[in-house]
C-alpha atoms as a PDB file:
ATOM      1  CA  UNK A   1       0.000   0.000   0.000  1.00  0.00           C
ATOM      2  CA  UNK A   2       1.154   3.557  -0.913  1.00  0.00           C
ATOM      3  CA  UNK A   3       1.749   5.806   1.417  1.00  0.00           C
ATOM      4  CA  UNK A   4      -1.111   7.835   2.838  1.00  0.00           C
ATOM      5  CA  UNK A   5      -1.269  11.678   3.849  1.00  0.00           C
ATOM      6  CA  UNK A   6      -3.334  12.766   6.757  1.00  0.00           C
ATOM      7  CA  UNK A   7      -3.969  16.761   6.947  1.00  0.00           C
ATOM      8  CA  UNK A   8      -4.825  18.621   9.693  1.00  0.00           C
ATOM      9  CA  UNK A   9      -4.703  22.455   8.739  1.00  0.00           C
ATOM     10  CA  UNK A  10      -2.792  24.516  10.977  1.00  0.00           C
ATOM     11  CA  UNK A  11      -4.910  27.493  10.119  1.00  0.00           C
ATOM     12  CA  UNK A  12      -7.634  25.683  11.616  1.00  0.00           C
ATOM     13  CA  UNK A  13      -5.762  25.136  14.837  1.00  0.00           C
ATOM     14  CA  UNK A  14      -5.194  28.766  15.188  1.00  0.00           C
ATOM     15  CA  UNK A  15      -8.376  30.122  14.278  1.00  0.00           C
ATOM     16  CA  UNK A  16     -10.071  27.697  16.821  1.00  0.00           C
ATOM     17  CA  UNK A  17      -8.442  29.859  19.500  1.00  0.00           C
ATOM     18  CA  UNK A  18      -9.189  33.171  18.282  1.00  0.00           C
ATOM     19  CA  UNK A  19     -11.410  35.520  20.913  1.00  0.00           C
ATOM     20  CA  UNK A  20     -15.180  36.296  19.806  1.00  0.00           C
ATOM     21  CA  UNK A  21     -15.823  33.260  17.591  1.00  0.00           C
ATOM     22  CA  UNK A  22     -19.263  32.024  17.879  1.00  0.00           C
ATOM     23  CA  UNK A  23     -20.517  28.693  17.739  1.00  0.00           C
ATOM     24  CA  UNK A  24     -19.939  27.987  13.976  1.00  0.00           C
ATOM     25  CA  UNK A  25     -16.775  29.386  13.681  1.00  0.00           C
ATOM     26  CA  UNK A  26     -14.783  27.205  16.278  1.00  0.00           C
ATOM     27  CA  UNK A  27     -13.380  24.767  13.575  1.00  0.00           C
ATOM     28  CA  UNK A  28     -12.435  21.189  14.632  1.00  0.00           C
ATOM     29  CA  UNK A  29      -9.487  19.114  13.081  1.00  0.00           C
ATOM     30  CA  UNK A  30     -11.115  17.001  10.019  1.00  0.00           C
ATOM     31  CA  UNK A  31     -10.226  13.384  10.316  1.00  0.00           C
ATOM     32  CA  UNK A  32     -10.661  11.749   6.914  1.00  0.00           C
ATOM     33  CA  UNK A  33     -11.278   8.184   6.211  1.00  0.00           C
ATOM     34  CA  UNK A  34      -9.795   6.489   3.132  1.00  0.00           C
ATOM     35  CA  UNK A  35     -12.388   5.374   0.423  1.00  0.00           C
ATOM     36  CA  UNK A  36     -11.270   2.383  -1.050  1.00  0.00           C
ATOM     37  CA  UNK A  37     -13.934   2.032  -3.654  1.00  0.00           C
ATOM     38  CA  UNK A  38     -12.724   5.820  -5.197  1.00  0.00           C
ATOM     39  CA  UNK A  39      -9.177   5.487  -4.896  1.00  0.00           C
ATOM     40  CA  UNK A  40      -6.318   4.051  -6.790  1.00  0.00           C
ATOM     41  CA  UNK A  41      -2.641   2.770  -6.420  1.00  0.00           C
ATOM     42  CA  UNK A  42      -2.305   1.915  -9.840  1.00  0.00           C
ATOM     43  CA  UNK A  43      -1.389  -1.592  -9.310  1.00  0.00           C
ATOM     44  CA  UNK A  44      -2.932  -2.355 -12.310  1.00  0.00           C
ATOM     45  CA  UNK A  45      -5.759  -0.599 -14.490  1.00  0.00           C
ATOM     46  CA  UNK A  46      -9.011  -1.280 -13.384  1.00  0.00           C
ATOM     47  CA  UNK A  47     -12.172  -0.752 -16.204  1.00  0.00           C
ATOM     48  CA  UNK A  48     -14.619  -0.502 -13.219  1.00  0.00           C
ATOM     49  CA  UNK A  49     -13.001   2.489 -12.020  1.00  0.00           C
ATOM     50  CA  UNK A  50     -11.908   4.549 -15.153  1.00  0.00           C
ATOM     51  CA  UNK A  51     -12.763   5.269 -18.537  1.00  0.00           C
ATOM     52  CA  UNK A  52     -11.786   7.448 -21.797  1.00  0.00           C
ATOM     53  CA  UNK A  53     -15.226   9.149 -22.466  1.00  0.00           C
ATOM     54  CA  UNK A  54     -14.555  12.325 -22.210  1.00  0.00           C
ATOM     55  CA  UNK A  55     -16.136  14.874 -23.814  1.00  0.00           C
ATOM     56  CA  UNK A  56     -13.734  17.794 -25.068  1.00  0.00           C
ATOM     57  CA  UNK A  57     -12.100  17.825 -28.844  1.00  0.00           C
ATOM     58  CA  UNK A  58      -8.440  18.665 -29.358  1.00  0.00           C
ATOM     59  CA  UNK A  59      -7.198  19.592 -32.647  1.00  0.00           C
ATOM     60  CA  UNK A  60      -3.758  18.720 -31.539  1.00  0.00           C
ATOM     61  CA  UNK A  61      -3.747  15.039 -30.448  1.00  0.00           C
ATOM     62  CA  UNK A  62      -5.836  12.112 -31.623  1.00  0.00           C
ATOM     63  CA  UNK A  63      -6.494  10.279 -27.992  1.00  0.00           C
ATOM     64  CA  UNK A  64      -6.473   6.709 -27.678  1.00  0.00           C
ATOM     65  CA  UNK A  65      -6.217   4.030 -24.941  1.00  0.00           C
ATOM     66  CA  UNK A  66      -2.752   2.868 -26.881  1.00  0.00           C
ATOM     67  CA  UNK A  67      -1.497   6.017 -25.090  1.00  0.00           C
ATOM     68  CA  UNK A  68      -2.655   5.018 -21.398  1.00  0.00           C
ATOM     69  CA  UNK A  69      -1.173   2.275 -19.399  1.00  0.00           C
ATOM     70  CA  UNK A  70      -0.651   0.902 -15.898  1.00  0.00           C
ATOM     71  CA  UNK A  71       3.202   0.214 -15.283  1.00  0.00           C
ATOM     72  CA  UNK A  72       6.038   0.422 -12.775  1.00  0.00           C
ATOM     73  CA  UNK A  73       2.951   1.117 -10.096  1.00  0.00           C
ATOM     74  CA  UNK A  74       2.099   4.169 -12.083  1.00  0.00           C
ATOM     75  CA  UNK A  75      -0.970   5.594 -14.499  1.00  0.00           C
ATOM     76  CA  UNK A  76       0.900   6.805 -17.408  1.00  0.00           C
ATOM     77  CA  UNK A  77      -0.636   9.053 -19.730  1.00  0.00           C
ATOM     78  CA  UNK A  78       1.733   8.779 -22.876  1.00  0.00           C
ATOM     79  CA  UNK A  79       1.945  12.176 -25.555  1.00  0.00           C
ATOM     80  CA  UNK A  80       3.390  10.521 -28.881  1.00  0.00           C
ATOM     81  CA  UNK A  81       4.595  11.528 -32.316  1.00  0.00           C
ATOM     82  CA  UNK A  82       2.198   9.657 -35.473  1.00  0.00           C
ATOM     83  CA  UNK A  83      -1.334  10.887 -34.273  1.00  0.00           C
ATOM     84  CA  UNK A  84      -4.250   9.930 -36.585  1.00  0.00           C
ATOM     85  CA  UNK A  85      -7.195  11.886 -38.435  1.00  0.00           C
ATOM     86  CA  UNK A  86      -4.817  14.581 -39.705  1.00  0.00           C
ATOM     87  CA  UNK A  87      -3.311  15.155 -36.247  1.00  0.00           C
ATOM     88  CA  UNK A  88       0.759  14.894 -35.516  1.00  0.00           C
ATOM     89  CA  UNK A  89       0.127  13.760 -32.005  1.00  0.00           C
ATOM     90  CA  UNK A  90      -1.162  11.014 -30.196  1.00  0.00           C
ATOM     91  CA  UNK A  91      -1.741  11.099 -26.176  1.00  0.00           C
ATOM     92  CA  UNK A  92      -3.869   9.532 -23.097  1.00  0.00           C
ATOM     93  CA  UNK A  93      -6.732  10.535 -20.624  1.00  0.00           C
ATOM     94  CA  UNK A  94      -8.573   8.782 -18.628  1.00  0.00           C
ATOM     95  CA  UNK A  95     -12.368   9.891 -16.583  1.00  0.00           C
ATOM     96  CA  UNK A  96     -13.342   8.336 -13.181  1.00  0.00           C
ATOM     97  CA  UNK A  97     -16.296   6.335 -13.596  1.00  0.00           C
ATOM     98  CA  UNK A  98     -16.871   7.216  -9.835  1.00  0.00           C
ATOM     99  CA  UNK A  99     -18.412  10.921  -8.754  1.00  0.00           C
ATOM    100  CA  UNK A 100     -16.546  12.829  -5.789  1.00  0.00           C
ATOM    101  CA  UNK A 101     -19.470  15.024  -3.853  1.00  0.00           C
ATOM    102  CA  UNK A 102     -18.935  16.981  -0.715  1.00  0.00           C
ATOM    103  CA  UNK A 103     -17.166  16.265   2.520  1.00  0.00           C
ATOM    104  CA  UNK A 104     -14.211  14.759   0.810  1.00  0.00           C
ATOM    105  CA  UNK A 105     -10.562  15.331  -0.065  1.00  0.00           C
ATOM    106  CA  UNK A 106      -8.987  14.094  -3.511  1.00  0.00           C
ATOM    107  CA  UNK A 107      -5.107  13.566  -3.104  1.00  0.00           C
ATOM    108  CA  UNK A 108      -3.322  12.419  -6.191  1.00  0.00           C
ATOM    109  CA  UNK A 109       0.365  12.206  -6.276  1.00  0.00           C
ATOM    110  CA  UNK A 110       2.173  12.866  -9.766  1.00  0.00           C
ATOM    111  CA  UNK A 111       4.690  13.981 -11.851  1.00  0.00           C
ATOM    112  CA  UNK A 112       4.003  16.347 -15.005  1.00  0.00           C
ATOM    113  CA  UNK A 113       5.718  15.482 -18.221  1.00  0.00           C
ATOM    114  CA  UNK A 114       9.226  16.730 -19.035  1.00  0.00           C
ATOM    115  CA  UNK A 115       8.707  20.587 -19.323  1.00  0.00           C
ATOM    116  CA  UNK A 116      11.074  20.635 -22.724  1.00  0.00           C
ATOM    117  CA  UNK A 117       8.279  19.195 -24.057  1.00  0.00           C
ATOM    118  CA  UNK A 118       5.735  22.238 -24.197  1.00  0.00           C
ATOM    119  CA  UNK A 119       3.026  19.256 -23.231  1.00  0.00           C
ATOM    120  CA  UNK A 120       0.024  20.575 -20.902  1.00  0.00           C
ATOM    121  CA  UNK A 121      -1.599  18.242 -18.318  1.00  0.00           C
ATOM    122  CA  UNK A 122      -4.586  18.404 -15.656  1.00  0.00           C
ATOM    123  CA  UNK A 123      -5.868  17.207 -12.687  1.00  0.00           C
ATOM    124  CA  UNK A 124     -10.109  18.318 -12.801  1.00  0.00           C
ATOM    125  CA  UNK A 125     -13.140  17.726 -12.279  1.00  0.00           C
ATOM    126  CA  UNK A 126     -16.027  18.134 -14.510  1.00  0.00           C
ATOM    127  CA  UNK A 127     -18.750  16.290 -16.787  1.00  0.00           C
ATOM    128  CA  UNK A 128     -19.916  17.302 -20.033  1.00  0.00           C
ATOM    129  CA  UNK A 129     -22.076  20.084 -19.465  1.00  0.00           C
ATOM    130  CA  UNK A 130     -25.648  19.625 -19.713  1.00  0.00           C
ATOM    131  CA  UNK A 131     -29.145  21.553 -18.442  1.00  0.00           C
ATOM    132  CA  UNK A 132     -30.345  19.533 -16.114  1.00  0.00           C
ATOM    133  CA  UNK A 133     -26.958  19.407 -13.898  1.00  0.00           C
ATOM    134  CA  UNK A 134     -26.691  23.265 -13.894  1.00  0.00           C
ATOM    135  CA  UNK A 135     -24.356  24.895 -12.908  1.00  0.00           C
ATOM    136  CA  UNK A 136     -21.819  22.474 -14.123  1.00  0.00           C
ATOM    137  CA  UNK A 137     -19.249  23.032 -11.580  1.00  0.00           C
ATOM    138  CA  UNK A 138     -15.324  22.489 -12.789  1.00  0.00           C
ATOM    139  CA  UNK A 139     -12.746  22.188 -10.265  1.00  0.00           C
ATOM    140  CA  UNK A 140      -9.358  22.460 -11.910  1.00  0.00           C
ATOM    141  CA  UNK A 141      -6.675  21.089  -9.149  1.00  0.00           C
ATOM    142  CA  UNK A 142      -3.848  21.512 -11.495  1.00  0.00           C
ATOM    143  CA  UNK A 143      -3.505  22.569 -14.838  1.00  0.00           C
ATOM    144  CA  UNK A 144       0.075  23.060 -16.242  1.00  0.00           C
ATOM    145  CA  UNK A 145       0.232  25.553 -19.763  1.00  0.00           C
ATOM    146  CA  UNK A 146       4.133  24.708 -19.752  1.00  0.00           C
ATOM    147  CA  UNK A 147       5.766  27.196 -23.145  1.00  0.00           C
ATOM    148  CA  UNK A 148       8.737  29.302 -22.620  1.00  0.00           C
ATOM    149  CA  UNK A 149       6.678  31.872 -20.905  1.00  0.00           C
ATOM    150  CA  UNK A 150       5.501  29.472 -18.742  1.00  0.00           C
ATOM    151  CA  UNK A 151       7.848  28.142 -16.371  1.00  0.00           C
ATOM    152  CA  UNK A 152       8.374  24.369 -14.688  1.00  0.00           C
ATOM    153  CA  UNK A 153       7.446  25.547 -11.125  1.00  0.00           C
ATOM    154  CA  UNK A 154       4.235  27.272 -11.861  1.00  0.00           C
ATOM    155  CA  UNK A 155      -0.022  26.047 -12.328  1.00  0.00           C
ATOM    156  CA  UNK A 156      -3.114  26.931 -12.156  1.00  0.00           C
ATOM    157  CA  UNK A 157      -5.939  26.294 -10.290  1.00  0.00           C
ATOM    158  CA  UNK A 158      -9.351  27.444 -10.261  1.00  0.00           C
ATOM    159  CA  UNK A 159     -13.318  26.787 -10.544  1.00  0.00           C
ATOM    160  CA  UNK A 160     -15.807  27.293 -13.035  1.00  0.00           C
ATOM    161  CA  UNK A 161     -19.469  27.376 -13.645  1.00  0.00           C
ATOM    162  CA  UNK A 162     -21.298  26.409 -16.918  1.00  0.00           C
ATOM    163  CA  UNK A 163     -24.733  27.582 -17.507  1.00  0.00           C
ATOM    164  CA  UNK A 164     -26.991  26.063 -19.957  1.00  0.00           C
ATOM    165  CA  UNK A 165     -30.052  27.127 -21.508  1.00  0.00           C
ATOM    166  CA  UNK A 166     -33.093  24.351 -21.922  1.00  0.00           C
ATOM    167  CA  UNK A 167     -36.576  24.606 -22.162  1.00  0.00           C
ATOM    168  CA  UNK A 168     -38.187  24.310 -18.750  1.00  0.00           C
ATOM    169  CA  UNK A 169     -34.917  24.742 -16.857  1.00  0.00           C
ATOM    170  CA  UNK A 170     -34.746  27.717 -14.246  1.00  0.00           C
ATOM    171  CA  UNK A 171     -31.592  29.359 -14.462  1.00  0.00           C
ATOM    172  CA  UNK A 172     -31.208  31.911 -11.688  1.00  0.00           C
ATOM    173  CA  UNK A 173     -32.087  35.931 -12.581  1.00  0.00           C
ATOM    174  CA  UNK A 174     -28.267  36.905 -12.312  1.00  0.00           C
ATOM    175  CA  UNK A 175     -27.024  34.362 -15.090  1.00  0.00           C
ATOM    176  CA  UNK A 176     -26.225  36.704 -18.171  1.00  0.00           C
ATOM    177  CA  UNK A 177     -25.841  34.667 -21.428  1.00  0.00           C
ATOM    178  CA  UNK A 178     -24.221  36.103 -24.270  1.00  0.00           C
ATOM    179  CA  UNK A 179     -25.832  37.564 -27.229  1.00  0.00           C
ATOM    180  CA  UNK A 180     -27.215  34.297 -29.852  1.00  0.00           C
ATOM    181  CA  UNK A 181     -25.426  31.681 -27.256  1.00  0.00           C
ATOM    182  CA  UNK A 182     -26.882  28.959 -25.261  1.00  0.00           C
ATOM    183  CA  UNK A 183     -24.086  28.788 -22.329  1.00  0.00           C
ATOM    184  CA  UNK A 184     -22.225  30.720 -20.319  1.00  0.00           C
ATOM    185  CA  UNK A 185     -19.109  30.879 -18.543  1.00  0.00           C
ATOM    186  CA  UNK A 186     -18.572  31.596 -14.825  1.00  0.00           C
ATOM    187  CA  UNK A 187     -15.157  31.722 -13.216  1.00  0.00           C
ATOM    188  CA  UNK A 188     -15.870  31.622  -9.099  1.00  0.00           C
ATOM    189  CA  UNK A 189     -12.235  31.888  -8.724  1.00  0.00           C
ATOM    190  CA  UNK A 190      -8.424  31.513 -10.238  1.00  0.00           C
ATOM    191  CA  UNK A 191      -5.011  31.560  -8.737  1.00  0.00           C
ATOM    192  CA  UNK A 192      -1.617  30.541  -9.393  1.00  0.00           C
ATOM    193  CA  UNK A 193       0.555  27.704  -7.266  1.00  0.00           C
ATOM    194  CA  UNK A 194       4.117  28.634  -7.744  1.00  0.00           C
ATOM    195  CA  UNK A 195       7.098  25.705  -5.690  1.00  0.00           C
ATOM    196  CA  UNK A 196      10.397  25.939  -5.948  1.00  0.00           C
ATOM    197  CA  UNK A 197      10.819  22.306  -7.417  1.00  0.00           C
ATOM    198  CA  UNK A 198      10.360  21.287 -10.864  1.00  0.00           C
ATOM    199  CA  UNK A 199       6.689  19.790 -11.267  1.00  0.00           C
ATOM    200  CA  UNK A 200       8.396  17.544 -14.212  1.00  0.00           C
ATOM    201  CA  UNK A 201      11.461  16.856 -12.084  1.00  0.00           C
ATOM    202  CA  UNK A 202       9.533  14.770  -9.115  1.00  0.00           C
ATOM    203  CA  UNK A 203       6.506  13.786  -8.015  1.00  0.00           C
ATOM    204  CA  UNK A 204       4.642  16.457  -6.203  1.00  0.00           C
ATOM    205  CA  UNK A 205       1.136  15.910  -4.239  1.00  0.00           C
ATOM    206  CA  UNK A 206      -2.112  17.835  -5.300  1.00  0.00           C
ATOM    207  CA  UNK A 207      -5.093  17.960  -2.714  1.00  0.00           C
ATOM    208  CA  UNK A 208      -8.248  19.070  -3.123  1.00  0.00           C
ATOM    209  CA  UNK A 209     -10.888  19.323   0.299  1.00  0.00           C
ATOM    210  CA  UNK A 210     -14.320  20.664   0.205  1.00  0.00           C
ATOM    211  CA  UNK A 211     -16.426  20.630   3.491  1.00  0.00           C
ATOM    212  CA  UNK A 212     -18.010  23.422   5.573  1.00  0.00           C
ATOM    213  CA  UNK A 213     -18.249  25.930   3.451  1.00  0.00           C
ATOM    214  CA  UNK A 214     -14.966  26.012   1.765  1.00  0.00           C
ATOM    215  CA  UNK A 215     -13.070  24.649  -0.985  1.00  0.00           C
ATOM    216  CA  UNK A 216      -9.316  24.268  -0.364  1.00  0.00           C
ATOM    217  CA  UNK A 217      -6.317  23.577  -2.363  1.00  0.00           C
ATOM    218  CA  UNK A 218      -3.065  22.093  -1.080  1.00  0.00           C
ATOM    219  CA  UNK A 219       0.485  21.281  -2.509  1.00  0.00           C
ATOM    220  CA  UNK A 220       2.960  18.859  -0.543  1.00  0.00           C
ATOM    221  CA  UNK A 221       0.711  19.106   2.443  1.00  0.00           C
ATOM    222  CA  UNK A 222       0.876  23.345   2.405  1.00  0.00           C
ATOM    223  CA  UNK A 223      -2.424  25.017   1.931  1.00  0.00           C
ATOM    224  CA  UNK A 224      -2.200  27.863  -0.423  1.00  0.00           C
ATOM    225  CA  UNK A 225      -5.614  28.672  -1.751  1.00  0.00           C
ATOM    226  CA  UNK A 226      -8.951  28.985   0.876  1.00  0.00           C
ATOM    227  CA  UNK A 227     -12.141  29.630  -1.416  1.00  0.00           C
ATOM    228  CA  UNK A 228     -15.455  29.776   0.960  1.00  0.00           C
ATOM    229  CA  UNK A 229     -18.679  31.129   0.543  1.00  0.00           C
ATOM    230  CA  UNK A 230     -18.347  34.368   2.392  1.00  0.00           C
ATOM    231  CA  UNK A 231     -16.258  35.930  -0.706  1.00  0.00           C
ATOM    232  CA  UNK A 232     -17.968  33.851  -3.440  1.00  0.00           C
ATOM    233  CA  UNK A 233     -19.573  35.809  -6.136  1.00  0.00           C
ATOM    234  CA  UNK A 234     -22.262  36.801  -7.296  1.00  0.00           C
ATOM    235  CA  UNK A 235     -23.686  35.617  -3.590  1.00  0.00           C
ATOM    236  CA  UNK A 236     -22.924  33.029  -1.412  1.00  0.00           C
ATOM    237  CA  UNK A 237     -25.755  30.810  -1.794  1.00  0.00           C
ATOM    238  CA  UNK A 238     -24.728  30.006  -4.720  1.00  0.00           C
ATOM    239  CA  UNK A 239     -21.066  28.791  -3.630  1.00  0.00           C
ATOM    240  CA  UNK A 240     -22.847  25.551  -2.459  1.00  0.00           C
ATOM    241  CA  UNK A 241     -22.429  23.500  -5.913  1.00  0.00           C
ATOM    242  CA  UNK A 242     -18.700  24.226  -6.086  1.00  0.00           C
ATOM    243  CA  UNK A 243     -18.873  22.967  -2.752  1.00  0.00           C
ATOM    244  CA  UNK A 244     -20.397  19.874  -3.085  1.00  0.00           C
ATOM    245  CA  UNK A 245     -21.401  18.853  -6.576  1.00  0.00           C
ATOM    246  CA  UNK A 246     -20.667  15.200  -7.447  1.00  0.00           C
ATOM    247  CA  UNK A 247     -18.263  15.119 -10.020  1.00  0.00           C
ATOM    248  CA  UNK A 248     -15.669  12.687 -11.914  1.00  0.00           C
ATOM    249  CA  UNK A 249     -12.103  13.383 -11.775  1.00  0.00           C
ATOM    250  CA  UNK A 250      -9.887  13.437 -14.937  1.00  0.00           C
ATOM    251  CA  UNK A 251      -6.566  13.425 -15.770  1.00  0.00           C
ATOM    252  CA  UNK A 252      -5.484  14.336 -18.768  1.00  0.00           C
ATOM    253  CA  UNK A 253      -3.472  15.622 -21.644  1.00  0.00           C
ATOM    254  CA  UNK A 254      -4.693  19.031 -22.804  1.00  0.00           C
ATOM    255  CA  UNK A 255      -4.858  20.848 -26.041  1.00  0.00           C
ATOM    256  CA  UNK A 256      -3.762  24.634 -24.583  1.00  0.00           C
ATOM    257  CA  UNK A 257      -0.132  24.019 -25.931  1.00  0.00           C
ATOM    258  CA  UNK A 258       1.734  22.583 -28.980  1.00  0.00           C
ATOM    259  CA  UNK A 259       4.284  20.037 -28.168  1.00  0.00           C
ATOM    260  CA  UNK A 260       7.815  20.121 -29.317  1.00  0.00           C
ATOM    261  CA  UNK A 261       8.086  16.772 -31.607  1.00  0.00           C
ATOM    262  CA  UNK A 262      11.778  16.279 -30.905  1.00  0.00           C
ATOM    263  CA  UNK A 263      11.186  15.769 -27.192  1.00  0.00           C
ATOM    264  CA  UNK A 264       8.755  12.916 -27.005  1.00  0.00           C
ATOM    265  CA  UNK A 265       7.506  10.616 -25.754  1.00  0.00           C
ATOM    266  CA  UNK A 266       6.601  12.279 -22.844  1.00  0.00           C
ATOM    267  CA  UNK A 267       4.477  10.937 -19.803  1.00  0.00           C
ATOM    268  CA  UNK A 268       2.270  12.371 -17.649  1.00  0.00           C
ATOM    269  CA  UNK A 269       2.998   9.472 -14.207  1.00  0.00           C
ATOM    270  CA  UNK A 270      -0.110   9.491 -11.702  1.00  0.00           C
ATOM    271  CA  UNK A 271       1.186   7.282  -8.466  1.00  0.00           C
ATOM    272  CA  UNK A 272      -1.876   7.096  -6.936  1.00  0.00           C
ATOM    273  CA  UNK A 273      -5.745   8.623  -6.723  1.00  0.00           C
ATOM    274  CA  UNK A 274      -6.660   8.861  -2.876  1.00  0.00           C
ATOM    275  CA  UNK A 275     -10.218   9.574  -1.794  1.00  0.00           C
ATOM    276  CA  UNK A 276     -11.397  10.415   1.602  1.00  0.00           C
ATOM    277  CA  UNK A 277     -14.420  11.229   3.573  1.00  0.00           C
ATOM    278  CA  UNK A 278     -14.430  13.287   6.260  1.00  0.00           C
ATOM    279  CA  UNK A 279     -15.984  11.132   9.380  1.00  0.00           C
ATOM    280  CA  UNK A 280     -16.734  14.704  11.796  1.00  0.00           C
ATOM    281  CA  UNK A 281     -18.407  17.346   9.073  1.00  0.00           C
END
């Protein structure tokens, strides 16, 4: 078995101690418990748990499951030369079958292909957006746009809403669509992770926990984004679906860079996939 992290914020710790906090604001340590059935050391690949349907086009890489393997412990998402259907490149992504909701942390440990190779990766979750599962929450953990401008130690992370229009479906007052267009996009949030290692160089670990009103991001166990529903926009109410929305998690290859033939293969290695759910919301 891999090796597990446990998280208790220290923020937390200090804030429980703070003079003048009522009742809802004294925060307890979380205590997570592992779920087996949504989690994943990649001892080998396992078609109950994952799957290639995923929804979004790429003009740069024909995707395949030739491109996605199980070895050495490791998912491997593989970015190729020889593509097919007029593309140069071939390369591998994978969609839980499994939906994370709320009172959970995601924890996946990996390593981001070689940045010489101008090849962009990402940890999410999302589902193809439709109507009826307004708003369509997306949670990017990590999402690496790796160019010359864009350097080795640096992601993104951030959460989205997509609105859909469909007869009979209420979509709240405050959702402005754009002129002759049926959806809408609506960031809740973006910021940048910047570490001192190489993301390509090692593997680094990516959490993701959303209970009590906030969504949080961690890197190597340090917390370095808090998003919770007293600052969401346009009110808070509405903060509750990136809070606790049931969604798949991907990882993937994406199509927001061009990579450099003459430096692949390259491989985007995913240890392991750890769920948890927190036992004391």
């Amino acid at each position: 078995m891999k090796h597990f992290f446990y998280h208790i914020p220290l923020l937390l710790l200090v804030a429980a101690g703070v003079a003048g906090c009522s009742d809802d604001d004294v925060n307890r340590a979380p205590q997570w418990q592992l779920d087996e059935q949504m989690s994943d050391d990649f001892d080998n690949w396992n078609p109950d748990k994952w799957g290639s349907d995923i929804w979004v086009t790429s003009k740069i890489y024909a995707f395949g499951q030739d491109n996605v393997a199980v070895e050495d412990g490791c998912l491997k998402l593989k970015v190729t030369n020889g593509g097919s259907d007029g593309k140069s490149f071939a390369a591998g992504r994978v969609k839980s079958k499994f939906e994370i909701g709320g009172n959970t942390a995601v924890e996946i440990r990996a390593r981001l292909p070689k940045h010489d190779a101008h090849v962009s990766s990402a940890i999410w979750m999302s589902d193809a957006p439709v109507a009826w599962k307004n708003p369509n929450a997306e949670i990017d953990i990590m999402e690496s746009m790796p160019d010359d401008n864009w350097p080795d130690w640096k992601y993104s992370s951030g959460m989205i809403y997509w609105w859909m229009k469909a007869t009979g479906v209420a979509i709240p007052s405050w959702v402005s669509f754009p002129k002759n267009q049926n959806w809408m996009q609506q960031t809740l949030g973006l910021t940048y992770a910047r570490t001192e290692a190489g993301l390509s160089e090692d593997f680094h670990i990516y959490r993701l926990e959303r209970s009590n009103g906030h969504v949080r991001f961690y890197f190597d166990g340090v917390l370095y984004w808090d998003k919770d529903w007293k600052r969401s926009v346009p009110a808070p109410a509405n903060f509750k679906w990136a809070e606790d929305m049931a969604r798949p998690l991907l990882l993937s290859i994406e199509s927001h860079t061009t990579p450099v033939a003459d430096q692949l293969p390259a491989e985007f290695d995913i240890d392991y996939v750890h769920v948890y759910r927190l036992v004391n919301p």
